[in-house]
Protein backbone atom coordinates (compact mmCIF):
# COMPACT_ATOMS: atom_id res chain seq x y z
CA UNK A 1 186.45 -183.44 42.64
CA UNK A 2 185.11 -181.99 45.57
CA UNK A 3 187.65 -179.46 45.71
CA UNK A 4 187.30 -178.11 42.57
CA UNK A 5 183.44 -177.50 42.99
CA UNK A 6 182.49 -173.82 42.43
CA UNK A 7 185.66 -172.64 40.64
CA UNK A 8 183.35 -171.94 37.69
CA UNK A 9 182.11 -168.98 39.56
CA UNK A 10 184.84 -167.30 39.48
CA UNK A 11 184.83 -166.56 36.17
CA UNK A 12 181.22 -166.20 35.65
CA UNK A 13 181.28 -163.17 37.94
CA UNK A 14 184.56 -162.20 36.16
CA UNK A 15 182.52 -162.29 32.86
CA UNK A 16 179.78 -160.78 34.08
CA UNK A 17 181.72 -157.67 35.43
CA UNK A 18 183.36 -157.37 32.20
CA UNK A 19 180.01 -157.36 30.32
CA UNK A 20 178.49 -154.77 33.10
CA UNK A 21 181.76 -152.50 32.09
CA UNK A 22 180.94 -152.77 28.79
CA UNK A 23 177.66 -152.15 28.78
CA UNK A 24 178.41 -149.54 30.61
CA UNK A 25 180.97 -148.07 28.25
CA UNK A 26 178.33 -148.54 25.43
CA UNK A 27 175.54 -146.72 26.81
CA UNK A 28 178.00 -143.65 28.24
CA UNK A 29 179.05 -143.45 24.33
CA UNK A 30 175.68 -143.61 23.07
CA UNK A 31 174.41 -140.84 25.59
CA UNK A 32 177.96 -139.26 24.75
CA UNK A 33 177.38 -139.00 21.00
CA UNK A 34 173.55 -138.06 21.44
CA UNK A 35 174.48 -134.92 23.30
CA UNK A 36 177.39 -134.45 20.93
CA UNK A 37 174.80 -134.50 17.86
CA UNK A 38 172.30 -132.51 20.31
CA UNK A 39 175.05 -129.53 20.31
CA UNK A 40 175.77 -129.84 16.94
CA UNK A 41 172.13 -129.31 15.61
CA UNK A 42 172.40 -126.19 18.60
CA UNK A 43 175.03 -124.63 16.71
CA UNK A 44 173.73 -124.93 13.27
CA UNK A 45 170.38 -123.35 14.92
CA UNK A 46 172.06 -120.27 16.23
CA UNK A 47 174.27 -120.00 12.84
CA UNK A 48 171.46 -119.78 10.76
CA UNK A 49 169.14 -117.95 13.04
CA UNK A 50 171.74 -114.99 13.15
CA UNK A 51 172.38 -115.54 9.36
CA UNK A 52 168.59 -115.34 8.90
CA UNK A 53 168.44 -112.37 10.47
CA UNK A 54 170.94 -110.63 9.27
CA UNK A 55 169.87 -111.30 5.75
CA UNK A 56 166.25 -109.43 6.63
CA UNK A 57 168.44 -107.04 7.89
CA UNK A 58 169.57 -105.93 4.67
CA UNK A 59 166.32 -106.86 2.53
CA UNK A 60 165.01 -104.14 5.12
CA UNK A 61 167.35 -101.34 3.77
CA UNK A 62 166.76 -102.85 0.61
CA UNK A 63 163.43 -102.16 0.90
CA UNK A 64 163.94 -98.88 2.63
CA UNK A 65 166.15 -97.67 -0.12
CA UNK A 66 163.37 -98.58 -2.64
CA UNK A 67 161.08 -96.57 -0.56
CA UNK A 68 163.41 -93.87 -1.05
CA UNK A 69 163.94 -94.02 -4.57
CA UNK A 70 160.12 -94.13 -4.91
CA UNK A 71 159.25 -90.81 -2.96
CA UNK A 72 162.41 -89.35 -5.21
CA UNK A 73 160.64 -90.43 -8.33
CA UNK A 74 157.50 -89.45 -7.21
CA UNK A 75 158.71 -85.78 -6.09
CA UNK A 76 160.22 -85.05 -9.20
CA UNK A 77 156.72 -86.14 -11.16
CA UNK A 78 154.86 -83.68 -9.01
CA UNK A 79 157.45 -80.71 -9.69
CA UNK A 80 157.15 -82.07 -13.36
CA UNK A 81 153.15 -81.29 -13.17
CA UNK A 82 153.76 -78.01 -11.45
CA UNK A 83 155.59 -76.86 -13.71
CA UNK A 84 153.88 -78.65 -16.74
CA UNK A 85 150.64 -76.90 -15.15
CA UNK A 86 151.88 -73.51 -14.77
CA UNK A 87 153.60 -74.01 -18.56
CA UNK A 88 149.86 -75.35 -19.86
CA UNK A 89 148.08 -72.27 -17.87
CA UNK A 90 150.31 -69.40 -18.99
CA UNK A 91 150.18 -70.99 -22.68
CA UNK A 92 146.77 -70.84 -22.96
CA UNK A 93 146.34 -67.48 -21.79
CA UNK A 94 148.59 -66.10 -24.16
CA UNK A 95 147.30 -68.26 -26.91
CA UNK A 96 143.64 -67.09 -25.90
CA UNK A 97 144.97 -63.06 -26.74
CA UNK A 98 145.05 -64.08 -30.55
CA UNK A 99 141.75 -66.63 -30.44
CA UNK A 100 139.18 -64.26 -28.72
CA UNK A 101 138.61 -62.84 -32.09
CA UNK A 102 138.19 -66.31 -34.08
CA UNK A 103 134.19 -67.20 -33.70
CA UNK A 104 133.98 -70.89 -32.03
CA UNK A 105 137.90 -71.46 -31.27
CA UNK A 106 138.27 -68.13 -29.27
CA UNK A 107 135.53 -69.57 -27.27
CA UNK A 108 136.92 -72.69 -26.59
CA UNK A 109 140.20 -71.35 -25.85
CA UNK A 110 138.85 -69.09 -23.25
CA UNK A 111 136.99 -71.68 -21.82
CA UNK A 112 140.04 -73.98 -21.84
CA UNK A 113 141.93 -70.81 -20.34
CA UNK A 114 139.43 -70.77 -17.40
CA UNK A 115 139.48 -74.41 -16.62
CA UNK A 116 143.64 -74.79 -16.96
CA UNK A 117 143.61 -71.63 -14.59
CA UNK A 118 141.39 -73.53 -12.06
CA UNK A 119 143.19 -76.43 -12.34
CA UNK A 120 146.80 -74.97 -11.89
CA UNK A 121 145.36 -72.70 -8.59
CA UNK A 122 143.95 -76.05 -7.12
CA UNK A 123 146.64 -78.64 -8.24
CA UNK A 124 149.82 -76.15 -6.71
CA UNK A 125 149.49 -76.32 -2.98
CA UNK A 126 148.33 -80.08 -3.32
CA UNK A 127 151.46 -81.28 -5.34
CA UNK A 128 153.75 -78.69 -2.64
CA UNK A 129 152.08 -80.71 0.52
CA UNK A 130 152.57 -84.01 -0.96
CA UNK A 131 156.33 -83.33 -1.72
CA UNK A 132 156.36 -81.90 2.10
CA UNK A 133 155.21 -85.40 3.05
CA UNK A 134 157.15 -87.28 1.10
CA UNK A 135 160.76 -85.18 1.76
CA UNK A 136 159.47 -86.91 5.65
CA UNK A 137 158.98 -89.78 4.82
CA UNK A 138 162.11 -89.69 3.03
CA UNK A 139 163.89 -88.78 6.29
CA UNK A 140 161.97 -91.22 8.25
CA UNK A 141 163.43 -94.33 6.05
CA UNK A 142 166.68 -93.41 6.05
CA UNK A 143 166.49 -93.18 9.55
CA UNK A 144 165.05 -96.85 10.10
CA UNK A 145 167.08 -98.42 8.17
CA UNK A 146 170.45 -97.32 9.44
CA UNK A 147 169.41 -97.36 13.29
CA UNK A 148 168.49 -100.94 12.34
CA UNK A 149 171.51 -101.59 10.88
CA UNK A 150 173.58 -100.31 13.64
CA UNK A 151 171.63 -102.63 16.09
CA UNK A 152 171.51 -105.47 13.96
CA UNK A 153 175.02 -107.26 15.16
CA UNK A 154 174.69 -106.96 19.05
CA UNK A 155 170.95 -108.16 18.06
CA UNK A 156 171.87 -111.20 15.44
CA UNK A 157 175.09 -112.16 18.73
CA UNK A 158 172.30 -112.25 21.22
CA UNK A 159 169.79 -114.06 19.05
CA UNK A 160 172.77 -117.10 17.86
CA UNK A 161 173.40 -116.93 21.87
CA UNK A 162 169.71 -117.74 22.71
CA UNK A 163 168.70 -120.22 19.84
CA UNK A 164 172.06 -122.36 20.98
CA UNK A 165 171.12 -122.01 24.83
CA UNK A 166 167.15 -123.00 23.92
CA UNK A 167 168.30 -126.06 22.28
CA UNK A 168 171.04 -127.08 24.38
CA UNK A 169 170.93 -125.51 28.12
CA UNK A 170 174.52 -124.86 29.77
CA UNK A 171 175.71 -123.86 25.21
CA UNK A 172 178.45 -121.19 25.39
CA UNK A 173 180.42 -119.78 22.62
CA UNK A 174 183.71 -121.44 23.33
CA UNK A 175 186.58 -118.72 23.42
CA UNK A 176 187.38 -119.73 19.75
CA UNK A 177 183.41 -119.08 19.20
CA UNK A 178 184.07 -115.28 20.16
CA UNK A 179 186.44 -114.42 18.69
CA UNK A 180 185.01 -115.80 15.57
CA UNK A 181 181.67 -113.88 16.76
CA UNK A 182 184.20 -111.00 16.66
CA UNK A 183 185.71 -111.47 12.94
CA UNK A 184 182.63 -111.95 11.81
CA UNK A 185 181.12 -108.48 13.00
CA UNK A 186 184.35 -106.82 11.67
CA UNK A 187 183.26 -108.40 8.10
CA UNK A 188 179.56 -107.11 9.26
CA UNK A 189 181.02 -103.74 9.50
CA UNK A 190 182.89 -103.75 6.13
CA UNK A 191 180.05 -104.97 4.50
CA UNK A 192 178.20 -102.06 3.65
CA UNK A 193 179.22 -98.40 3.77
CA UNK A 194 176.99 -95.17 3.66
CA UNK A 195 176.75 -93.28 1.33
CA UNK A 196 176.54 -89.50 1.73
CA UNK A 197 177.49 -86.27 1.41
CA UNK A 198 179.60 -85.52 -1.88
CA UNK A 199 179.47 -89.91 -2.10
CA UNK A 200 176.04 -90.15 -2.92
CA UNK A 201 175.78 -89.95 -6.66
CA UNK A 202 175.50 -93.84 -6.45
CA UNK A 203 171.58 -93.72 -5.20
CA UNK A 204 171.22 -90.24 -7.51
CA UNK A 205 172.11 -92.29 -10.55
CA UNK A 206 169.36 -94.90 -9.53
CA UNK A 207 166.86 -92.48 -9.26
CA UNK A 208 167.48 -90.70 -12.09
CA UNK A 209 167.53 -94.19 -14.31
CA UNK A 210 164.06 -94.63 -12.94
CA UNK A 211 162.53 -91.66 -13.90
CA UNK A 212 159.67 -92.24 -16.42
CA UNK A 213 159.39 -89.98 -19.65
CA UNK A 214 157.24 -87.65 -19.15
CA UNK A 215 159.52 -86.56 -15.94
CA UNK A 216 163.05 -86.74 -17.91
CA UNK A 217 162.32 -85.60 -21.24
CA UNK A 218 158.86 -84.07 -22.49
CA UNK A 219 159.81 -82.25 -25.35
CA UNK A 220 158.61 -82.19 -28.83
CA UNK A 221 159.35 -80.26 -32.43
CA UNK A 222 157.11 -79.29 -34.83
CA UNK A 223 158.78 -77.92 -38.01
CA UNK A 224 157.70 -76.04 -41.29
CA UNK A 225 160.25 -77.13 -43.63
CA UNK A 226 162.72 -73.98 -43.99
CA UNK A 227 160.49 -71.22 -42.80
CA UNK A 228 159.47 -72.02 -39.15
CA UNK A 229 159.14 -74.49 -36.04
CA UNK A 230 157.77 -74.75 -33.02
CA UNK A 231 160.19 -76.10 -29.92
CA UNK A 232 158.96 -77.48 -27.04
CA UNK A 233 161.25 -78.47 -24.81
CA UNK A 234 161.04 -79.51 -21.01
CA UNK A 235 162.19 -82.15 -18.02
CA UNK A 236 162.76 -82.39 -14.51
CA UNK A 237 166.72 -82.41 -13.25
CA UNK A 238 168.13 -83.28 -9.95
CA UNK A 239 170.51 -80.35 -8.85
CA UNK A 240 173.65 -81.59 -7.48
CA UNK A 241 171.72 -83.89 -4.44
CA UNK A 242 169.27 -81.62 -2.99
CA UNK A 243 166.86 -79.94 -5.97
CA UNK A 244 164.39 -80.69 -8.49
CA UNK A 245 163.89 -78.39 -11.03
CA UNK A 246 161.37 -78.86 -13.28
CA UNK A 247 161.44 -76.37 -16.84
CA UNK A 248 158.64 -76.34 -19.47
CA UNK A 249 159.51 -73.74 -22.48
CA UNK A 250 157.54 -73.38 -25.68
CA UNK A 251 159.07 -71.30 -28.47
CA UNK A 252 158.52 -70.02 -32.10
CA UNK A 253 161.94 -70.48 -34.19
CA UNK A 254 162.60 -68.31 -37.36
CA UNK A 255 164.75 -69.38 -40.27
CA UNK A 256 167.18 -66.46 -40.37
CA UNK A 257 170.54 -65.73 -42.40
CA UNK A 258 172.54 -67.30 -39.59
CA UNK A 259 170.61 -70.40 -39.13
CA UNK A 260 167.22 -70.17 -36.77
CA UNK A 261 166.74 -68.02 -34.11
CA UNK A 262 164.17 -67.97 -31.49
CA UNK A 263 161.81 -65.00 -32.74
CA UNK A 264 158.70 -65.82 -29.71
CA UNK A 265 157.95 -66.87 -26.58
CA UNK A 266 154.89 -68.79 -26.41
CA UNK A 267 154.76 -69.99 -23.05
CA UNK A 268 156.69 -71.05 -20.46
CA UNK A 269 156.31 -72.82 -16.77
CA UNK A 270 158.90 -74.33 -13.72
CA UNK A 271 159.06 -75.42 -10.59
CA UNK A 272 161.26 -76.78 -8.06
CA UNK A 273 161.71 -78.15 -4.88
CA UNK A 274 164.31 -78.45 -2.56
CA UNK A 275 167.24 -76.23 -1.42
CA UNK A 276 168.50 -73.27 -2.84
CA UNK A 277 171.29 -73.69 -5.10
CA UNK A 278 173.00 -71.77 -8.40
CA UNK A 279 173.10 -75.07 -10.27
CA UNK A 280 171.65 -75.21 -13.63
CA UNK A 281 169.81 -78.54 -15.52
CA UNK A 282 169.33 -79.42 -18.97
CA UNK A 283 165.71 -80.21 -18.38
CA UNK A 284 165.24 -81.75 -21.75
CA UNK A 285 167.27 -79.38 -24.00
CA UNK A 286 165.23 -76.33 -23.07
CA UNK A 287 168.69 -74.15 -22.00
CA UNK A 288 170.05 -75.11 -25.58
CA UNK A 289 167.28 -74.72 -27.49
CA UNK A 290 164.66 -71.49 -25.93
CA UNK A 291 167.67 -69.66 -24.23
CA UNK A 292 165.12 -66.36 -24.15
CA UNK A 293 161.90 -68.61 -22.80
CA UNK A 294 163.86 -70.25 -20.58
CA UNK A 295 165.43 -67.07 -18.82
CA UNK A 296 161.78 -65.96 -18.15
CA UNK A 297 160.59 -70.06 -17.26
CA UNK A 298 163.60 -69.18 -14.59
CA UNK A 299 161.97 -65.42 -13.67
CA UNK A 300 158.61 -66.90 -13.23
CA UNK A 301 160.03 -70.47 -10.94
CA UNK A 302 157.62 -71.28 -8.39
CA UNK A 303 159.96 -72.52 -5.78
CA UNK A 304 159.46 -75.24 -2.09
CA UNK A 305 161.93 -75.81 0.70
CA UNK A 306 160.48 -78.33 2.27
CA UNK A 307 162.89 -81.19 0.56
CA UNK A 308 166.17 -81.88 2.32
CA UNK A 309 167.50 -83.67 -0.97
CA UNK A 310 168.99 -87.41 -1.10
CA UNK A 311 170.01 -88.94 2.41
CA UNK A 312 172.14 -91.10 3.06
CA UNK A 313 171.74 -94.51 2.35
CA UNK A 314 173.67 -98.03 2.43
CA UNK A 315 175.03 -100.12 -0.29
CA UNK A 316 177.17 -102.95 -0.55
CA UNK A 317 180.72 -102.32 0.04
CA UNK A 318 182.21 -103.31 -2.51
CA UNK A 319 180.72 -103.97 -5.96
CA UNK A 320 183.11 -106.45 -8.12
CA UNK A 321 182.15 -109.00 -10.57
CA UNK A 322 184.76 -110.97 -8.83
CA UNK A 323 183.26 -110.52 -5.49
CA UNK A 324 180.57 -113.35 -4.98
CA UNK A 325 179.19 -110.33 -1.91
CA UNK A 326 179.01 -113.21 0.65
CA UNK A 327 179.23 -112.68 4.34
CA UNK A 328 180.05 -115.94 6.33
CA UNK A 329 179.59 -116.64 9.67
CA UNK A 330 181.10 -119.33 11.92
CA UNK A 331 180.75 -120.24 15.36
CA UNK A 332 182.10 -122.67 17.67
CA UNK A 333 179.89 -123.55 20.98
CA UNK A 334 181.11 -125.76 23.86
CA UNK A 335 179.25 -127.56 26.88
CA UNK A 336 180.17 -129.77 29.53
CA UNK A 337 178.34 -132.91 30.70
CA UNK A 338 178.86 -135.49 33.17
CA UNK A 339 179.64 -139.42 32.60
CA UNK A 340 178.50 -142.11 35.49
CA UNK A 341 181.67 -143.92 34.76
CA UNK A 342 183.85 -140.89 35.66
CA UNK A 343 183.86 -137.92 38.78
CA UNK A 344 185.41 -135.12 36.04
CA UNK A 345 183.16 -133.04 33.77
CA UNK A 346 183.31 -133.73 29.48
CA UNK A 347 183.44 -130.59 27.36
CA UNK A 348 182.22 -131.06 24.22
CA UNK A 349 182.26 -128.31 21.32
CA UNK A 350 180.66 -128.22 17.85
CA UNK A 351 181.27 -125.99 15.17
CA UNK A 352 178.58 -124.65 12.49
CA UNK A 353 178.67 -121.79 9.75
CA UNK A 354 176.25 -119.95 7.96
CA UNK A 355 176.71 -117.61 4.32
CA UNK A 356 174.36 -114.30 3.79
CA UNK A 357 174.61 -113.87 0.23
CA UNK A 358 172.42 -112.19 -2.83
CA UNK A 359 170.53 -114.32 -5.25
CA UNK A 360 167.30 -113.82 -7.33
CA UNK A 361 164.84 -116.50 -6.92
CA UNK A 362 164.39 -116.76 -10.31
CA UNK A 363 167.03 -115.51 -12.95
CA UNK A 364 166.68 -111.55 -14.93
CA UNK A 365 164.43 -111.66 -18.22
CA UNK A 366 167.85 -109.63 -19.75
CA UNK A 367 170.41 -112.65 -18.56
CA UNK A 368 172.27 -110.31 -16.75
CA UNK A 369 173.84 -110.89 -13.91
CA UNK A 370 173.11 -108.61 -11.19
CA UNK A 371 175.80 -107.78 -8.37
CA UNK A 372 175.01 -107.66 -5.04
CA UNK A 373 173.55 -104.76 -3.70
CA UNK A 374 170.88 -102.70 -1.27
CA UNK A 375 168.62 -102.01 -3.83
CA UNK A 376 167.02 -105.61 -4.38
CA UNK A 377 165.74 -107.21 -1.46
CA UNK A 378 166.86 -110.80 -2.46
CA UNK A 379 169.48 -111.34 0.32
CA UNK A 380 168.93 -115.23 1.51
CA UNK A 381 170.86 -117.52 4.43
CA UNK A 382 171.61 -120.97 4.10
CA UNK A 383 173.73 -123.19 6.40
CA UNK A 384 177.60 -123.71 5.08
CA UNK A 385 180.38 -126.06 6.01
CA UNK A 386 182.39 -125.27 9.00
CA UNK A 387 185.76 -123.76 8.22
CA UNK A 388 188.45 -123.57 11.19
CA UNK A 389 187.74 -121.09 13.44
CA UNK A 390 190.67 -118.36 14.77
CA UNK A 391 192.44 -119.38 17.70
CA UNK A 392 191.40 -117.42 20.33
């Protein structure tokens, strides 16, 4: 019995060694899967933190494009109430030749003359200044939004870069990563388009749906049944892309063997701004209807060139009920770290995708579905499930 004392040992230290290993093995795994999971929450970081961005990216030129169509809208009101003023003015004056010998109305009307005369001298080189300002800041928009948008992939690949490294130091985008990174700023660049030159009747039909009444169509008819009417007809008209025009025309129509005829000009007014150009508007009938007034409305135009018309401006791409207007993003990142257990580096890598896409927070009053686009700022980001990346 003496001999076998101590064999017991043996295995004890055989036991513990294997326990040591796996302890070992089980702690390694654990650190292992908690820098796995460490990477992983890295990569969905950077995905949606260029996705993010990229999304205020285009609620910018949303925004800017708004601002556009705005100072549009607003420039074609203030040509409408030059030449409304100018029509009002020159009305009244020529009204005021048949009043002055009426007791108590040709008074009023001359004092009415006066004040509209005042008004119109005052009110012209006002309305002119604040179209000059608003042609610039026209400009100026256009200009932010596309240098933006030129400098918004280099900016949103540099930002994913730096989120990934902040959460996990010694993240790279794996070579499968780039040329993901690389797709996805071909889709970036087929996203949108601009719009100019002979192309840009997209952001003039948007402007001209937002024009208000008054600005469109301010005409009105009042008839004597079969003997006479009055015609006033008038509206503001964008030129091709780079005029308003604004036309006011007030005329006296005759009944006459061949139907009515325009027998008197009462008064007449208009005003543009913008280029040059031989183009010619409807401005509310007023070409139809006074022919004569509006010939001398065109005689008497009170013209600006300090408007350099619709820039251009970015839209989406592609505008298809079928086309959800998503852009995706996916990114793989890799990183090395070093187990106790073994002399050679682990390289891990972890995948993550993000989706840009266009959705009103809450739905239209109308019920309509509304396609993406860079009018509405309601571009949002929200993490998305990894597809498999290109090979590299």
């Amino acid at each position: 019995m003496r001999h076998e004392h101590g064999q017991a040992v043996v295995f004890v230290v055989a036991l513990l060694g294997c326990l040591a290993a796996a302890a070992l093995f089980v702690f390694e795994g654990g650190r292992l899967t908690a820098q796995k999971r460490r990477l992983i929450d890295a990569a969905d970081a950077a995905a949606l933190s260029a996705a993010v961005f990229e999304a205020r990216v285009l609620n910018f030129e949303s925004y800017m494009n708004r601002a556009i169509v705005a100072n549009e809208v607003a420039t074609a009101q203030a040509v409408s109430l030059r030449s409304w003023l100018d029509y009002m003015t020159r009305t009244v004056a020529r009204a005021n030749r048949v009043t002055r010998f009426i007791p108590y109305l040709g008074a009023a009307v001359q004092s009415l003359r006066g004040v509209m005369a005042g008004a119109n001298r005052a009110a012209q080189p006002l309305l002119v200044a604040g179209e000059g300002t608003l042609a610039a800041f026209t400009v100026d928009f256009a200009a932010a939004a596309e240098a933006l948008h030129q400098a918004a992939l280099p900016a949103a690949r540099e930002l994913a870069r730096r989120t990934a490294t902040d959460n996990f130091p010694g993240a790279t985008l794996s070579a499968r990563g780039e040329a993901a990174l690389a797709l996805h700023g071909t889709r970036w660049v087929a996203f949108t388009r601009s719009y100019g030159g002979a192309q840009r009747t997209r952001q003039k039909d948007v402007i001209v749906r937002s024009l208000d009444r008054f600005t469109a169509d301010r005409g009105a008819a009042f008839r004597v049944p079969v003997i006479a009417r009055l015609e006033k007809r008038g509206g503001t008209d964008l030129l091709g892309f780079t005029t308003w025009r604004g036309m006011d025309t007030f005329a006296l129509h005759l009944r006459s063997l061949f139907g009515w005829r325009e027998a008197f000009s009462i008064g007449w007014g208009a005003a543009e701004q913008g280029a040059r150009t031989a183009l010619r508007g409807q401005h509310g009938g007023s070409y139809r209807v006074n022919r004569r007034t509006s010939r001398m409305a065109t005689r008497d135009l009170r013209s600006s060139r300090l408007s350099r018309g619709l820039p251009a401006m970015r839209d989406v791409a592609r505008v298809d009920s079928r086309d959800e207007g998503v852009l995706r993003l996916d990114l793989e990142f890799a990183a090395t770290t070093r187990l106790q257990s073994s002399t050679a580096p682990a390289t891990m890598t972890a995948r993550a995708a993000a989706r840009v896409f266009h959705e009103r927070a809450e739905p239209r009053r109308d019920r309509r579905r509304e396609l993406a686009n860079l009018y509405s700022p309601y571009w949002q980001a929200r993490l998305a499930t990894p597809a498999a990346v290109p090979a590299p």
